[in-house]
PDB file of N, CA and C in Angstrom:
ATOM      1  N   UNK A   1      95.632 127.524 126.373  1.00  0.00           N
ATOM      2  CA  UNK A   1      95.699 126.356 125.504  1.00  0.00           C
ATOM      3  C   UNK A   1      97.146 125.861 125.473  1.00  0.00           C
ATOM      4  N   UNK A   2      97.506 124.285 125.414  1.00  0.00           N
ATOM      5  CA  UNK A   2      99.094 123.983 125.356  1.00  0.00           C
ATOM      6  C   UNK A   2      99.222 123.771 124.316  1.00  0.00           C
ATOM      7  N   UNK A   3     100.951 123.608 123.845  1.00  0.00           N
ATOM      8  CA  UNK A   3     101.428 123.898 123.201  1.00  0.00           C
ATOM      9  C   UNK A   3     100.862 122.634 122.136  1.00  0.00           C
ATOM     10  N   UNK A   4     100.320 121.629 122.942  1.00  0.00           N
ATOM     11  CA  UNK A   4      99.719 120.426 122.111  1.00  0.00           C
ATOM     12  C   UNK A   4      98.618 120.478 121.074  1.00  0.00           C
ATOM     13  N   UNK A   5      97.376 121.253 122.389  1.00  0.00           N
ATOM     14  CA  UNK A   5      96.610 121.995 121.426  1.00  0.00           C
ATOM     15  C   UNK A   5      96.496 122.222 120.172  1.00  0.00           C
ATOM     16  N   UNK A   6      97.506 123.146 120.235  1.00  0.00           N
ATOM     17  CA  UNK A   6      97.456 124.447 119.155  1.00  0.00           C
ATOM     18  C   UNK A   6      98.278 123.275 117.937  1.00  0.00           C
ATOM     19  N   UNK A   7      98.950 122.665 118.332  1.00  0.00           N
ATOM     20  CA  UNK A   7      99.488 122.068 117.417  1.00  0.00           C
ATOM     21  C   UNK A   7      99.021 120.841 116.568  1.00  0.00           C
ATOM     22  N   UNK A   8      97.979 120.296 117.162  1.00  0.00           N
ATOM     23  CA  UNK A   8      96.996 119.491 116.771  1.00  0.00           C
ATOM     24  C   UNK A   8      95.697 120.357 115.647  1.00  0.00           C
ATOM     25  N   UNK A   9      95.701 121.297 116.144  1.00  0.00           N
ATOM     26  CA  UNK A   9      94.840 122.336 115.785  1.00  0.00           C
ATOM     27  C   UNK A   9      95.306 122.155 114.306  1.00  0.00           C
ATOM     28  N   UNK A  10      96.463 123.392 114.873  1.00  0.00           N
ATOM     29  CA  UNK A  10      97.365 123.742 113.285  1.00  0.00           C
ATOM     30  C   UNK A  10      97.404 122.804 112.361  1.00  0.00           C
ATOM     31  N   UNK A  11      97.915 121.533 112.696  1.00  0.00           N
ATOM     32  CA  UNK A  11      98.130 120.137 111.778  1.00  0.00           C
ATOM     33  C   UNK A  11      96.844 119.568 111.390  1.00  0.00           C
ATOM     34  N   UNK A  12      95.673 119.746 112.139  1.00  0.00           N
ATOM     35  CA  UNK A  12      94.336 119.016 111.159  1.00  0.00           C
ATOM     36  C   UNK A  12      93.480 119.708 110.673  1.00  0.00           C
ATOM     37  N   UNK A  13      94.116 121.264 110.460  1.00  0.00           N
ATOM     38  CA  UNK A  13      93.167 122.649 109.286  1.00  0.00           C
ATOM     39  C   UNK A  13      94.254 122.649 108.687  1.00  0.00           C
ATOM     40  N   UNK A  14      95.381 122.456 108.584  1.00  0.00           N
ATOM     41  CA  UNK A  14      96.319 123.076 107.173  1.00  0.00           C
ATOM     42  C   UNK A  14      95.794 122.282 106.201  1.00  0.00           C
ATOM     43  N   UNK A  15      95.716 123.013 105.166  1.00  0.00           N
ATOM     44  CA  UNK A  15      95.362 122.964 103.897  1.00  0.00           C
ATOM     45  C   UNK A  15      96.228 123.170 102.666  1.00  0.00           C
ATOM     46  N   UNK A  16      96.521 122.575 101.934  1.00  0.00           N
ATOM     47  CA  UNK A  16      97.926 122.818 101.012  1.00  0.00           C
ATOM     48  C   UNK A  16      97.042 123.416  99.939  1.00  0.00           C
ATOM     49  N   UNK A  17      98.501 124.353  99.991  1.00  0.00           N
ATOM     50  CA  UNK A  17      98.127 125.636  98.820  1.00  0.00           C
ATOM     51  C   UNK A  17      97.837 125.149  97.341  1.00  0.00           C
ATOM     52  N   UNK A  18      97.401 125.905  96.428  1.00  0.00           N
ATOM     53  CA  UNK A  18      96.796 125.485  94.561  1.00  0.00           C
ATOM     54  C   UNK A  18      98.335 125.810  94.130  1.00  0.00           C
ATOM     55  N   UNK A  19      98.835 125.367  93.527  1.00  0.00           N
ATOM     56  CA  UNK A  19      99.882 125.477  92.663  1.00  0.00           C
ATOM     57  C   UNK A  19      99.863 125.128  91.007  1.00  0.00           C
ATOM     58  N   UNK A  20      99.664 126.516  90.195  1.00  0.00           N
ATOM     59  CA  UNK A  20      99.540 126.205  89.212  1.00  0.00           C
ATOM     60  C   UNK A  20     100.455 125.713  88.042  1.00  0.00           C
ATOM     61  N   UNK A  21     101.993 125.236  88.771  1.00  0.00           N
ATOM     62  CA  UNK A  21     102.901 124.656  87.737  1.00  0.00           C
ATOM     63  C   UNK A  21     102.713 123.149  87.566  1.00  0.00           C
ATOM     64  N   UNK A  22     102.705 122.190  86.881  1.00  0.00           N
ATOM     65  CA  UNK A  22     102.044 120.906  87.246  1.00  0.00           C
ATOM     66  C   UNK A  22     103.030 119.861  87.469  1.00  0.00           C
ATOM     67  N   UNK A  23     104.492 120.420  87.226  1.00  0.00           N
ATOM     68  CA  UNK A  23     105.796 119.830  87.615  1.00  0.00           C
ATOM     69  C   UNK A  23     106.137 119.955  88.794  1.00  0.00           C
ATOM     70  N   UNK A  24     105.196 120.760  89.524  1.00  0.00           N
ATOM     71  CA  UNK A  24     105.516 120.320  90.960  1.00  0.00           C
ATOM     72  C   UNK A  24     104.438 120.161  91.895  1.00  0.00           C
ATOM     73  N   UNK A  25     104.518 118.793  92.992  1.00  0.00           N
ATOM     74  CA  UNK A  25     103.098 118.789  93.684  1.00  0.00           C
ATOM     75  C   UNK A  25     103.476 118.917  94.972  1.00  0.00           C
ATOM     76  N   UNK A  26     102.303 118.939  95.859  1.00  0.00           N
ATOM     77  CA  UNK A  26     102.556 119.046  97.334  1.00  0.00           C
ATOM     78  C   UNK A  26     101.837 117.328  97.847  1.00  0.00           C
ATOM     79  N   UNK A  27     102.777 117.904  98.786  1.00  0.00           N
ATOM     80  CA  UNK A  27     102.505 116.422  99.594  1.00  0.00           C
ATOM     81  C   UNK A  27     101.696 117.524 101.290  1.00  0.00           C
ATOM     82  N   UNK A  28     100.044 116.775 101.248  1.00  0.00           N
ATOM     83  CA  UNK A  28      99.734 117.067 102.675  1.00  0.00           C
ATOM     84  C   UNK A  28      99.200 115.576 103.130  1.00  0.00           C
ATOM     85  N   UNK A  29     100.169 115.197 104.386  1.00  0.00           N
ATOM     86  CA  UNK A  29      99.222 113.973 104.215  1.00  0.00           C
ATOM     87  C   UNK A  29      98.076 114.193 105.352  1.00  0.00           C
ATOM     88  N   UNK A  30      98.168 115.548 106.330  1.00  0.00           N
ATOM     89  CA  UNK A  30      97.268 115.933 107.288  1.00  0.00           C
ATOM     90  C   UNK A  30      95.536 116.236 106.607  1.00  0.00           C
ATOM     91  N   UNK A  31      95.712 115.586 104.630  1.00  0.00           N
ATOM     92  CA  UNK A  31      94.252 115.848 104.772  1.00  0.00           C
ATOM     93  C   UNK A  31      93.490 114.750 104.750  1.00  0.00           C
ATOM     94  N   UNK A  32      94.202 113.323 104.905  1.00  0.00           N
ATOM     95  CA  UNK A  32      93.474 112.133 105.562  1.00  0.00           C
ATOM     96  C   UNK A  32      93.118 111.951 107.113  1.00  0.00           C
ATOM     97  N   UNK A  33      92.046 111.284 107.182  1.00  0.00           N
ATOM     98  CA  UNK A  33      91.506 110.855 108.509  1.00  0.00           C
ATOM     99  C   UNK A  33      92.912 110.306 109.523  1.00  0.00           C
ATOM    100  N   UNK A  34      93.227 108.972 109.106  1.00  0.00           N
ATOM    101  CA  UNK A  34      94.448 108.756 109.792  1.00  0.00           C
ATOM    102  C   UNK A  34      95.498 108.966 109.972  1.00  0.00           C
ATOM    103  N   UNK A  35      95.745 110.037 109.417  1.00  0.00           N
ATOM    104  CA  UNK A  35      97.182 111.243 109.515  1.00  0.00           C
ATOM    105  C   UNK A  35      96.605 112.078 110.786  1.00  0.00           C
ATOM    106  N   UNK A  36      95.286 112.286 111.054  1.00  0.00           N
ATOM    107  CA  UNK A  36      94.681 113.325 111.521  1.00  0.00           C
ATOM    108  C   UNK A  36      94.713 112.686 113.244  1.00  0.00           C
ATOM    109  N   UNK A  37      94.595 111.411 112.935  1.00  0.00           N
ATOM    110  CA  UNK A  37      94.526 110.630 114.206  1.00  0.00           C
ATOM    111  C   UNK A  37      96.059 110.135 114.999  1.00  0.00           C
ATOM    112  N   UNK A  38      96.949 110.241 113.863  1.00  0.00           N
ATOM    113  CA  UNK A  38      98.076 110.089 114.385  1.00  0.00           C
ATOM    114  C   UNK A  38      98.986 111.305 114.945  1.00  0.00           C
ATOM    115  N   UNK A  39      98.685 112.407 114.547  1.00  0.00           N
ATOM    116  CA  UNK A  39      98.684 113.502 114.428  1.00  0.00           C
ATOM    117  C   UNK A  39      98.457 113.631 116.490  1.00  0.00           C
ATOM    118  N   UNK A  40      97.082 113.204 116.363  1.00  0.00           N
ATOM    119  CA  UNK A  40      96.780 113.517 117.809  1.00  0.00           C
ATOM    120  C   UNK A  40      97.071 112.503 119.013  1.00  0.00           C
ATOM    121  N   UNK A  41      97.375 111.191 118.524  1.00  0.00           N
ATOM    122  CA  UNK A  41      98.080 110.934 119.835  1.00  0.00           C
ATOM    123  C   UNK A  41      99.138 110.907 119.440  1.00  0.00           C
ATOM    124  N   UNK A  42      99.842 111.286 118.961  1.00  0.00           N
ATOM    125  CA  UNK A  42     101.673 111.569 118.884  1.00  0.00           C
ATOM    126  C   UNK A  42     101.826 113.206 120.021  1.00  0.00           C
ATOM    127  N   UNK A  43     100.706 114.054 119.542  1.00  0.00           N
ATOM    128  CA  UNK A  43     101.156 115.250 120.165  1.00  0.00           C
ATOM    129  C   UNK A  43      99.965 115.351 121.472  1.00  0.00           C
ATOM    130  N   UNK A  44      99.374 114.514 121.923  1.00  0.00           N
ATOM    131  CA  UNK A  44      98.517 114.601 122.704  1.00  0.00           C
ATOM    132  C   UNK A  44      99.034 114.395 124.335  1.00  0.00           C
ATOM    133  N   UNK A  45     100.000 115.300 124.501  1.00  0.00           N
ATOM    134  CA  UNK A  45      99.991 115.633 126.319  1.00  0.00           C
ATOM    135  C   UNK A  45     100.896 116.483 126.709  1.00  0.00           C
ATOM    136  N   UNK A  46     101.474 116.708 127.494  1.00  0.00           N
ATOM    137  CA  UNK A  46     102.066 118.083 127.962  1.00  0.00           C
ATOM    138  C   UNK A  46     103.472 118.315 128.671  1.00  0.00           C
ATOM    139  N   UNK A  47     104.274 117.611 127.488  1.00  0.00           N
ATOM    140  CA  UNK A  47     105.817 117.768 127.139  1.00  0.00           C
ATOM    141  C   UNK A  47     106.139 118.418 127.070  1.00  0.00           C
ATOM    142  N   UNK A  48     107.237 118.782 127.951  1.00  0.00           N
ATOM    143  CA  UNK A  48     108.055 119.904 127.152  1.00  0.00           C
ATOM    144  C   UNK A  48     108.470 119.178 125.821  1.00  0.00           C
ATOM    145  N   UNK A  49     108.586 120.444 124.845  1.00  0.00           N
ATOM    146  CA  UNK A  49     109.293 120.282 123.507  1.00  0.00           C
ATOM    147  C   UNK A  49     109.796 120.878 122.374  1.00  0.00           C
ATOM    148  N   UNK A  50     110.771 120.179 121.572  1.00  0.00           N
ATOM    149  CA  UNK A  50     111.767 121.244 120.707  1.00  0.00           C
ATOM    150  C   UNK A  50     110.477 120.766 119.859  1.00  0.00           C
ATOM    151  N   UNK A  51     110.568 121.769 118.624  1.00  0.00           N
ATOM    152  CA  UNK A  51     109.536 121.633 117.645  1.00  0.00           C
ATOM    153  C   UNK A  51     110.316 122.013 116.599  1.00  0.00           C
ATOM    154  N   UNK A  52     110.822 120.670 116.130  1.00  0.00           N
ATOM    155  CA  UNK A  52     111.597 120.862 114.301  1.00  0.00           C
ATOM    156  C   UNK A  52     110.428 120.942 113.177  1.00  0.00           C
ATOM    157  N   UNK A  53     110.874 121.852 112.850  1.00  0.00           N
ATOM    158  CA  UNK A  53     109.365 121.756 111.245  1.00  0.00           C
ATOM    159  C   UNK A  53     110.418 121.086 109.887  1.00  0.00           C
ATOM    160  N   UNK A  54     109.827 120.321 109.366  1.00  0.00           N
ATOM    161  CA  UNK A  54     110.945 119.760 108.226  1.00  0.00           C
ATOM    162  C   UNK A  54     110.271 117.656 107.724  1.00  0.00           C
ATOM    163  N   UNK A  55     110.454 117.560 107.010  1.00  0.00           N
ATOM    164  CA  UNK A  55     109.677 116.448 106.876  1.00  0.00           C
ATOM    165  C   UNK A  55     111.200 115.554 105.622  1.00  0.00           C
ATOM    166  N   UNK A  56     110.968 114.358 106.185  1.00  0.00           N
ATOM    167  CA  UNK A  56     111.710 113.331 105.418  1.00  0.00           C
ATOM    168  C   UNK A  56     112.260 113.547 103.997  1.00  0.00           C
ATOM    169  N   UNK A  57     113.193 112.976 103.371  1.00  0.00           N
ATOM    170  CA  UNK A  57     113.656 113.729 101.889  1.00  0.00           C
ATOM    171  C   UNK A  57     112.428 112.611 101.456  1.00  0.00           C
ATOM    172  N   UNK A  58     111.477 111.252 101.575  1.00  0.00           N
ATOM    173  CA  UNK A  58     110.595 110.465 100.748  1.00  0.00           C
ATOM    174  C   UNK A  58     109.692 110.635 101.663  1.00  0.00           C
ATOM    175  N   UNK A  59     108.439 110.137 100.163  1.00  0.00           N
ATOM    176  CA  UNK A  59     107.046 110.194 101.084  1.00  0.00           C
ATOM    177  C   UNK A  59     106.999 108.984 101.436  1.00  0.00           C
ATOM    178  N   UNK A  60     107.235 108.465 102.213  1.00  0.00           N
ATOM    179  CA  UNK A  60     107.643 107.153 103.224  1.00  0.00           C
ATOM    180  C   UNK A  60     107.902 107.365 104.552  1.00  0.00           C
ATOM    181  N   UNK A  61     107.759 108.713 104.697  1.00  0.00           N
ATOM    182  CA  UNK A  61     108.328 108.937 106.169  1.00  0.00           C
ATOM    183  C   UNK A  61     107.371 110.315 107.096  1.00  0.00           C
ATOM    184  N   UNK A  62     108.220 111.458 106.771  1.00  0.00           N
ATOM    185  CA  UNK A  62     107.395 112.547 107.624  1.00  0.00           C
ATOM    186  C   UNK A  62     106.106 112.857 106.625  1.00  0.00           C
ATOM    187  N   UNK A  63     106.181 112.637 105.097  1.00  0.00           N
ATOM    188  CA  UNK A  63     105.405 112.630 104.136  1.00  0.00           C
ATOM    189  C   UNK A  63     104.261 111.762 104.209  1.00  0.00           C
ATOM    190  N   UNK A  64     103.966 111.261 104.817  1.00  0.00           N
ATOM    191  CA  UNK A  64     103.061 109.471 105.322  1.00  0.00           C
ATOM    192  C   UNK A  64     102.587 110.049 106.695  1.00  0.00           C
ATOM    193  N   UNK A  65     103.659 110.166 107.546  1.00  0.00           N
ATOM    194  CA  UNK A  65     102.882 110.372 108.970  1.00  0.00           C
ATOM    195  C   UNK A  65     102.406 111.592 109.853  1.00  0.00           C
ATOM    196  N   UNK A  66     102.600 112.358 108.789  1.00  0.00           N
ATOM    197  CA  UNK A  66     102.490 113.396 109.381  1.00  0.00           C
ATOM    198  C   UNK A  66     103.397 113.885 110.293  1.00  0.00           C
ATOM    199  N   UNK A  67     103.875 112.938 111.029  1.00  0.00           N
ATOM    200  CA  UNK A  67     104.835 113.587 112.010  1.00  0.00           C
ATOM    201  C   UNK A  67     106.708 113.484 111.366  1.00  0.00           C
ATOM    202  N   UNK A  68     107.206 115.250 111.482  1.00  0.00           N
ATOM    203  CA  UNK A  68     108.260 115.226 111.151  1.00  0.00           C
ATOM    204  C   UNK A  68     109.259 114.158 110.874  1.00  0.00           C
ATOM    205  N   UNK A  69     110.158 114.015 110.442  1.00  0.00           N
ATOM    206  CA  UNK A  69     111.409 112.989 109.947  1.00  0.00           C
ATOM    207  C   UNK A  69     110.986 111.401 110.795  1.00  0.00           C
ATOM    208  N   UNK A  70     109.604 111.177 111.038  1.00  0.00           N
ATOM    209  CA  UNK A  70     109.579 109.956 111.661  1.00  0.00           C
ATOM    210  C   UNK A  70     108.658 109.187 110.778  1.00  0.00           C
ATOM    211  N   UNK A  71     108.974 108.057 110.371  1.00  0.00           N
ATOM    212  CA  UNK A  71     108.104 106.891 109.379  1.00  0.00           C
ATOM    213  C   UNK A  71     107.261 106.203 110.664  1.00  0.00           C
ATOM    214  N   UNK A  72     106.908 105.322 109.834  1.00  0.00           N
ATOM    215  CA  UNK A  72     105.614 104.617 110.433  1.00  0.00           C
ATOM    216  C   UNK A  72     106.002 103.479 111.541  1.00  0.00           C
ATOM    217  N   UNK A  73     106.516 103.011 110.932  1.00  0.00           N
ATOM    218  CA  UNK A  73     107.616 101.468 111.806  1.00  0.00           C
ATOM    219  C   UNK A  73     108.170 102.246 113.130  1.00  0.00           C
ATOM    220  N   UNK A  74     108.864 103.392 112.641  1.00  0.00           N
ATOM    221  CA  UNK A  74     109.140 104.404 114.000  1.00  0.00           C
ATOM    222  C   UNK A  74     108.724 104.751 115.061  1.00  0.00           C
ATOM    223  N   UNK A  75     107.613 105.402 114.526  1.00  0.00           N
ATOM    224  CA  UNK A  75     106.020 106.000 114.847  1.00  0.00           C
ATOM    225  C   UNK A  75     105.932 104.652 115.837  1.00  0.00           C
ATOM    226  N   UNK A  76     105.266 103.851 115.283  1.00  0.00           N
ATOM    227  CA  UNK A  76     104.977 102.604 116.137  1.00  0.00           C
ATOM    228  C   UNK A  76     105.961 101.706 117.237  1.00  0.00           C
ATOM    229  N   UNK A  77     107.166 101.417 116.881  1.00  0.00           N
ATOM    230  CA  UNK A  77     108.227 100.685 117.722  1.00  0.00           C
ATOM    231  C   UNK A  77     108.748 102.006 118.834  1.00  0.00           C
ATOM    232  N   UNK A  78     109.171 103.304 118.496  1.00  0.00           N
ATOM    233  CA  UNK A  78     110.118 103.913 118.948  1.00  0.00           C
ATOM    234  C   UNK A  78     109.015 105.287 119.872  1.00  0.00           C
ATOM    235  N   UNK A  79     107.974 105.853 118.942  1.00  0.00           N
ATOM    236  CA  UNK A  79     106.902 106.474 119.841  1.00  0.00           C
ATOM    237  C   UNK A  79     105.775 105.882 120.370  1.00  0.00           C
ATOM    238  N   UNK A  80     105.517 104.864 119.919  1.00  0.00           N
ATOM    239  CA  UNK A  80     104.344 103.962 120.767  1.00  0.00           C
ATOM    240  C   UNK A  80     102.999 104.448 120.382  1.00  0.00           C
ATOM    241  N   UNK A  81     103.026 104.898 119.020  1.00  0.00           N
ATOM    242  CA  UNK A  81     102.009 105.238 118.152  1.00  0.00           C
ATOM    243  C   UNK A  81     101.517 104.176 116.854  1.00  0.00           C
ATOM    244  N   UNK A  82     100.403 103.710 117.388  1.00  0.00           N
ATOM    245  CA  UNK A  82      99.999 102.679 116.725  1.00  0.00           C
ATOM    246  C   UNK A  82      99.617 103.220 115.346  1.00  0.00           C
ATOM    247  N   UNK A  83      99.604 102.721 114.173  1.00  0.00           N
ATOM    248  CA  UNK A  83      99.341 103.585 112.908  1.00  0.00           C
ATOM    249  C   UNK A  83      99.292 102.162 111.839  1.00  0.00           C
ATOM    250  N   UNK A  84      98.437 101.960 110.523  1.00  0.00           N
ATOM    251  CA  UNK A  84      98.564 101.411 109.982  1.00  0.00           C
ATOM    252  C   UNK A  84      98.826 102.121 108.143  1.00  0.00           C
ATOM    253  N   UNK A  85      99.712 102.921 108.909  1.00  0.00           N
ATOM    254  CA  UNK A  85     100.445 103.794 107.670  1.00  0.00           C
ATOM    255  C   UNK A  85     101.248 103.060 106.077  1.00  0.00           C
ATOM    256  N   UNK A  86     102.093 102.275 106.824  1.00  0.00           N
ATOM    257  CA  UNK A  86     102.956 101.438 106.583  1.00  0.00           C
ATOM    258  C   UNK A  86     103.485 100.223 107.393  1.00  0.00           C
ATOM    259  N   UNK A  87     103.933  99.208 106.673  1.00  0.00           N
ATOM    260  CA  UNK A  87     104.827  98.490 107.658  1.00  0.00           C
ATOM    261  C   UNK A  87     106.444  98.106 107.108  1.00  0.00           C
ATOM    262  N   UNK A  88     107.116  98.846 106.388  1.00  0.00           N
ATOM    263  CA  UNK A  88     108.015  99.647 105.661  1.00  0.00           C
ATOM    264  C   UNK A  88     108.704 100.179 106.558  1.00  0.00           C
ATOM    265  N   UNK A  89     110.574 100.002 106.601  1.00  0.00           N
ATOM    266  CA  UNK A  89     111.350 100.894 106.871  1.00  0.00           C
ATOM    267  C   UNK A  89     111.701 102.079 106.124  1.00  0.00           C
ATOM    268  N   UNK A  90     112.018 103.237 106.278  1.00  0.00           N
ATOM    269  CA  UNK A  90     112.430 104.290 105.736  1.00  0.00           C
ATOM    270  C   UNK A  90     113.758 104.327 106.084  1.00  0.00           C
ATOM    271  N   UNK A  91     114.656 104.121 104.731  1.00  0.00           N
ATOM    272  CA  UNK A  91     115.949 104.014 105.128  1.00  0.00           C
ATOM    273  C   UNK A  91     116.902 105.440 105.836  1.00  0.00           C
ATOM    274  N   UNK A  92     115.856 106.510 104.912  1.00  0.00           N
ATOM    275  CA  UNK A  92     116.514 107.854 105.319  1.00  0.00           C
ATOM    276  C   UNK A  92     116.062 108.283 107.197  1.00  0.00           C
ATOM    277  N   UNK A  93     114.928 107.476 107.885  1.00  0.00           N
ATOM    278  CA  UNK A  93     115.041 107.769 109.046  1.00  0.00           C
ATOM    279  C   UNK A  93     115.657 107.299 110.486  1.00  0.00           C
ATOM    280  N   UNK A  94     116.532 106.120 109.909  1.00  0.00           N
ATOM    281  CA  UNK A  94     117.780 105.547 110.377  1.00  0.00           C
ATOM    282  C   UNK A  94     118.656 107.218 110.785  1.00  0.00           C
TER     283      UNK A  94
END
């Protein structure tokens, strides 16, 4: 299996954990349909690749697309991943 695979895999079963303090929440956005779809053609072919785990300081960005420190406008102009996430810059992914 490549490294794409598994990583598509991983990203459309994670499931964010119960947290019982209510001052703090999680952000998954891999449990919508179109996170799930962007998800797979962003990582869908057989690149070599570094794999940063880490997501945007706002949910405007890796928080929205699922894919690490990259927003939507990004996603779309700069990876050629069509998404109707946002049409919003994220200033922090400058």
């Amino acid at each position: 299996m490549h490294f794409s695979s598994k990583t598509i895999r991983c990203f459309c079963c994670l499931k964010a954990p119960h947290i019982k303090n209510f001052s703090v929440g999680v952000i998954n956005p891999y449990e919508t349909d179109e996170v799930k779809e962007v998800v797979k053609k962003f990582y869908n072919d057989e690149n070599a690749r570094l794999f940063f785990i880490g997501i945007n300081p706002r949910r405007g960005g890796g928080g929205l697309t699922g894919i690490a420190f990259t927003e939507p406008v990004a996603l779309r102009e700069q990876c050629n991943v069509e998404n109707c996430l946002s049409y919003r810059k994220e200033l922090s992914s400058k």
